[in-house]
Protein backbone atom coordinates (compact mmCIF):
# COMPACT_ATOMS: atom_id res chain seq x y z
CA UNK A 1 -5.90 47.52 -11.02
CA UNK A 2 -8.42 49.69 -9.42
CA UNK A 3 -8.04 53.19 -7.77
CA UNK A 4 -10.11 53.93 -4.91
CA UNK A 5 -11.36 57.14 -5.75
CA UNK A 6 -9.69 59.83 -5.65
CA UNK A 7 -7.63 59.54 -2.86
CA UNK A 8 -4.21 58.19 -4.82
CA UNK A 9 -4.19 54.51 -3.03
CA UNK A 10 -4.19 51.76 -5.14
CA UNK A 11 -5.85 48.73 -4.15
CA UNK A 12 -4.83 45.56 -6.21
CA UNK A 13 -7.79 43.32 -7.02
CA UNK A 14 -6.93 40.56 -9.50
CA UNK A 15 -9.34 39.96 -12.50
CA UNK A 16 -11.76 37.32 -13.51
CA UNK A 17 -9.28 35.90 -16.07
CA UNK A 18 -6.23 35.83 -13.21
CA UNK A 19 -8.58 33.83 -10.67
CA UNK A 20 -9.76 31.79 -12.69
CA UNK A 21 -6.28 30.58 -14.40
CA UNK A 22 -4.86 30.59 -10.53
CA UNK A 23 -7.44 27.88 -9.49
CA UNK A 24 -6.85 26.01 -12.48
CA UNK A 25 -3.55 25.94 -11.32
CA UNK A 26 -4.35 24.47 -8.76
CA UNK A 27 -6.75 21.87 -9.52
CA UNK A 28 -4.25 20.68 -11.67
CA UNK A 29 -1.72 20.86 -9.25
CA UNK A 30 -3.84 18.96 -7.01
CA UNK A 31 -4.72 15.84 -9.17
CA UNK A 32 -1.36 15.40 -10.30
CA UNK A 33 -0.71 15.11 -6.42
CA UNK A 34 -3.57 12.60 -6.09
CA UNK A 35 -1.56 10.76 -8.84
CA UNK A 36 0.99 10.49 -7.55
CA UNK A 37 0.03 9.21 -4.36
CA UNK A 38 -1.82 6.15 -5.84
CA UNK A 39 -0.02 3.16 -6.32
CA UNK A 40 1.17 3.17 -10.07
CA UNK A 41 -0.70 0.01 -11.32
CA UNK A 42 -3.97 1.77 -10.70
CA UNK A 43 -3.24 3.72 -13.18
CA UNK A 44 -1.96 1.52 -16.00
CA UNK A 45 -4.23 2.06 -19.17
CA UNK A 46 -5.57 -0.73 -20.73
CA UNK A 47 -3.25 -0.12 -23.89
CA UNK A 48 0.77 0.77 -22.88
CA UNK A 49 0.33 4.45 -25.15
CA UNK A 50 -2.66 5.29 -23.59
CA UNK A 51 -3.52 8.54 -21.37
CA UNK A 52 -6.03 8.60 -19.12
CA UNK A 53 -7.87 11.68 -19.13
CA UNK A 54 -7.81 13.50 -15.94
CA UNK A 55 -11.43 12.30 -15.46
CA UNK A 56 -10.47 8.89 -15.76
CA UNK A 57 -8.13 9.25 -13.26
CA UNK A 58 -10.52 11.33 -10.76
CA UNK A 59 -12.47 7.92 -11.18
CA UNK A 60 -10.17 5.26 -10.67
CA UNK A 61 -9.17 7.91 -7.41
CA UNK A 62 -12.68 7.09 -6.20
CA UNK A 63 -12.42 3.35 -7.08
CA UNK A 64 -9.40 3.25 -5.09
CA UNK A 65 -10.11 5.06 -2.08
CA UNK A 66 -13.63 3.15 -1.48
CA UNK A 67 -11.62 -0.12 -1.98
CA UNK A 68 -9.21 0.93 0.62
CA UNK A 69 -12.30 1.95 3.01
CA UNK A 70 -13.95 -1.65 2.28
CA UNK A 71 -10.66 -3.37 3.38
CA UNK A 72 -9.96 -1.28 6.40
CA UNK A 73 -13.43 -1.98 7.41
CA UNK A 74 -12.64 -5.66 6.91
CA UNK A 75 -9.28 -5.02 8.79
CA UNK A 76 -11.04 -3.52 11.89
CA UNK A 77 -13.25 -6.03 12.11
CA UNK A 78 -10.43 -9.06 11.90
CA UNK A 79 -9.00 -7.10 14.67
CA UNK A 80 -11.82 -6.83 16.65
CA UNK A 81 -12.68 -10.70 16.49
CA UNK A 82 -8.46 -11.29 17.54
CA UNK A 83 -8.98 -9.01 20.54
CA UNK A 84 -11.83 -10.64 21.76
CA UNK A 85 -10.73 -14.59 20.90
CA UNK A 86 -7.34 -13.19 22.92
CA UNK A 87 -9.55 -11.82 25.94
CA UNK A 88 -11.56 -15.51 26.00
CA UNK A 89 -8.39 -17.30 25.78
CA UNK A 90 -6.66 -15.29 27.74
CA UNK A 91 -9.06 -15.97 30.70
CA UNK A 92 -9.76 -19.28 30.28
CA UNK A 93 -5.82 -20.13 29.64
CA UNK A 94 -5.70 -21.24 26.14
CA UNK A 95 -2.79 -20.73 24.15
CA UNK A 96 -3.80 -21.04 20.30
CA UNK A 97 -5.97 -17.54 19.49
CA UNK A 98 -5.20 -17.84 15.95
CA UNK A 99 -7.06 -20.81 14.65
CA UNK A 100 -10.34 -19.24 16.81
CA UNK A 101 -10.79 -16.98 14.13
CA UNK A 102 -9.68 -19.09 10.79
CA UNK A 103 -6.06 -17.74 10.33
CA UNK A 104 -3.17 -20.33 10.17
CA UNK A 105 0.46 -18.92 11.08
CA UNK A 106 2.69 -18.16 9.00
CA UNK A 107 0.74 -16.18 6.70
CA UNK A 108 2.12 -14.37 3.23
CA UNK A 109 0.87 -11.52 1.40
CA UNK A 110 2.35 -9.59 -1.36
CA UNK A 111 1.40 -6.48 -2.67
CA UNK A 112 2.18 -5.51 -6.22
CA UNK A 113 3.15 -2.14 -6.44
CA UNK A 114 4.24 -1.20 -9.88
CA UNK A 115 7.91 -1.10 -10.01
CA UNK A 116 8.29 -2.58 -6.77
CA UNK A 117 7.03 -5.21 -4.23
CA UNK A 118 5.86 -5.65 -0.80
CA UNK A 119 6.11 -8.98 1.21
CA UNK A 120 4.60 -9.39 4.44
CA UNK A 121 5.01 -12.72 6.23
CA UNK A 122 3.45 -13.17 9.64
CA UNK A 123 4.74 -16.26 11.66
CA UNK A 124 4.58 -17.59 15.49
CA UNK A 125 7.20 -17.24 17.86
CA UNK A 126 7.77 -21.13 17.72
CA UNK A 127 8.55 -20.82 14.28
CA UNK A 128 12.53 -21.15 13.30
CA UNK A 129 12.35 -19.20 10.00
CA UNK A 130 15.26 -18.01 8.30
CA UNK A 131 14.76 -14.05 7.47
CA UNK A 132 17.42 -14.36 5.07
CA UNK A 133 15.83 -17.20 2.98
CA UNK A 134 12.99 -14.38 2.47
CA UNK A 135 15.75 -12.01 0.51
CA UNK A 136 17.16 -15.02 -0.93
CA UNK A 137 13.99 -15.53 -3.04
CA UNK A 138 13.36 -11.87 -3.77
CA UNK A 139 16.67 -11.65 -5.18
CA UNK A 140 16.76 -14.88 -7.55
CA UNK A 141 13.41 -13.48 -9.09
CA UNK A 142 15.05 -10.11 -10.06
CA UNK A 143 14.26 -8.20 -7.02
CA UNK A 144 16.52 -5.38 -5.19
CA UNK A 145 15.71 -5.25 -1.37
CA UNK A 146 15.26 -1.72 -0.14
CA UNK A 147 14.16 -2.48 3.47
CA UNK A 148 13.43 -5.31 5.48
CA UNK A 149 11.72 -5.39 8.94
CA UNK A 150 10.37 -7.33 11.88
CA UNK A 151 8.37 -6.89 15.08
CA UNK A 152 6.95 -9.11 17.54
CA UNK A 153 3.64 -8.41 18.59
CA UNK A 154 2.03 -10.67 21.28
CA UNK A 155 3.20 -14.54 20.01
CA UNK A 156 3.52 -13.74 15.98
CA UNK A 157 6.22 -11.82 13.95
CA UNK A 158 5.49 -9.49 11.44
CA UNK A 159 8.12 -9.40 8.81
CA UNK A 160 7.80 -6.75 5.93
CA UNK A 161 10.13 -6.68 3.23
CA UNK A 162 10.40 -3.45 0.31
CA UNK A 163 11.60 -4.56 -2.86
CA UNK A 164 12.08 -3.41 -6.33
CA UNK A 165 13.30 -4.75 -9.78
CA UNK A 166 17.00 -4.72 -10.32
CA UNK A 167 16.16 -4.27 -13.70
CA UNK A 168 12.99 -2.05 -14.23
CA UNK A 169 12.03 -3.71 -17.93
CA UNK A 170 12.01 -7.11 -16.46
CA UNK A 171 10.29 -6.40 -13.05
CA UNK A 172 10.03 -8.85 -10.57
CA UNK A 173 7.65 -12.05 -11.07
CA UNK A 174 5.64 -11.52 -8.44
CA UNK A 175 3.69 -14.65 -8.99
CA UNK A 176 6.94 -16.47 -8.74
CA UNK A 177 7.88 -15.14 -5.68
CA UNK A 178 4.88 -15.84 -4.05
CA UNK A 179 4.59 -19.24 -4.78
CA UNK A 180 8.14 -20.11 -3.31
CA UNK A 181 7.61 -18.04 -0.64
CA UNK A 182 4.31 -20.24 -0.15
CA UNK A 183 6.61 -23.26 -0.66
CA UNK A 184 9.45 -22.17 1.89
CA UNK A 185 6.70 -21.29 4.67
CA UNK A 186 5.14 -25.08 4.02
CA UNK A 187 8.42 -26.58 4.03
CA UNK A 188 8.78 -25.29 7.67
């Protein structure tokens, strides 16, 4: 601490050696937030021991965040070429948007999030699909649903399902899952 002069007030100003350990801090702080908020298997090392360094991690960060620009991007665009396919069909009264722009209903994806799973199924309104059959397969491949959803929006539903493994050293078979899911949304 300083004095300032000679008038008896102190005036604290930390030292080199504080700041700098503060903004260490929180750097550190700050990537271990940055971990955190990436999904886990982006940060599974090659080797099950392994560490990344804090560098690595800073890296696969950057990997991560300019593949999730590339597919919003993608994203945007899918939804721009919907919008306009419904605005020409919409005029001209046709009723099947969908195949206009090379998607087939009902659609599957599932993300692979570490510990846990997410399904999204997308299917028409003419479709009579059985929600339940959805948690019926999670569950006989060693999943644990958390939350399941659905909205309709325009003629599909979106259904989004959270799982994770019952048991976490076994995980769920997420390869397994999708293919029956595949199977199920065939079969109807």
């Amino acid at each position: 601490m300083k004095k300032n002069g000679g008038l008896g007030q102190s005036t604290s100003k930390p030292d080199r050696k504080t700041i700098e350990k503060n903004r260490r801090i929180h750097m550190k702080n700050l990537c271990f937030e940055l971990a955190s908020l990436m999904a886990h298997h982006n940060f599974k090392p090659s080797k099950s021991k392994e560490i990344l360094s804090q560098q690595d991690q800073l890296d696969l960060a950057a990997a991560y965040i300019k593949q999730l620009k590339e597919r919003v991007e993608k994203l945007k665009e899918m939804k721009e070429q919907v919008m306009k396919s419904m605005e020409a069909s919409s005029s001209s009264g046709a009723i099947n948007t969908i195949a206009s722009v090379g998607l087939t209903l009902p659609v599957v994806e599932l993300k692979d999030l570490g510990s846990s799973i997410e399904v999204i199924l997308i299917t028409g309104l003419n479709k009579n699909f059985m929600f339940y059959e959805i948690i019926s397969i999670l569950e006989q491949e060693g999943g644990e649903v958390l939350s399941a959803s659905f909205s309709t929006v325009g003629g599909k539903i979106f259904h989004t399902l959270h799982a994770q493994a019952k048991i976490s050293r076994v995980g769920v078979e997420t390869t397994r899952v999708c293919q029956r899911l595949q199977e199920l949304i065939s079969y109807y």
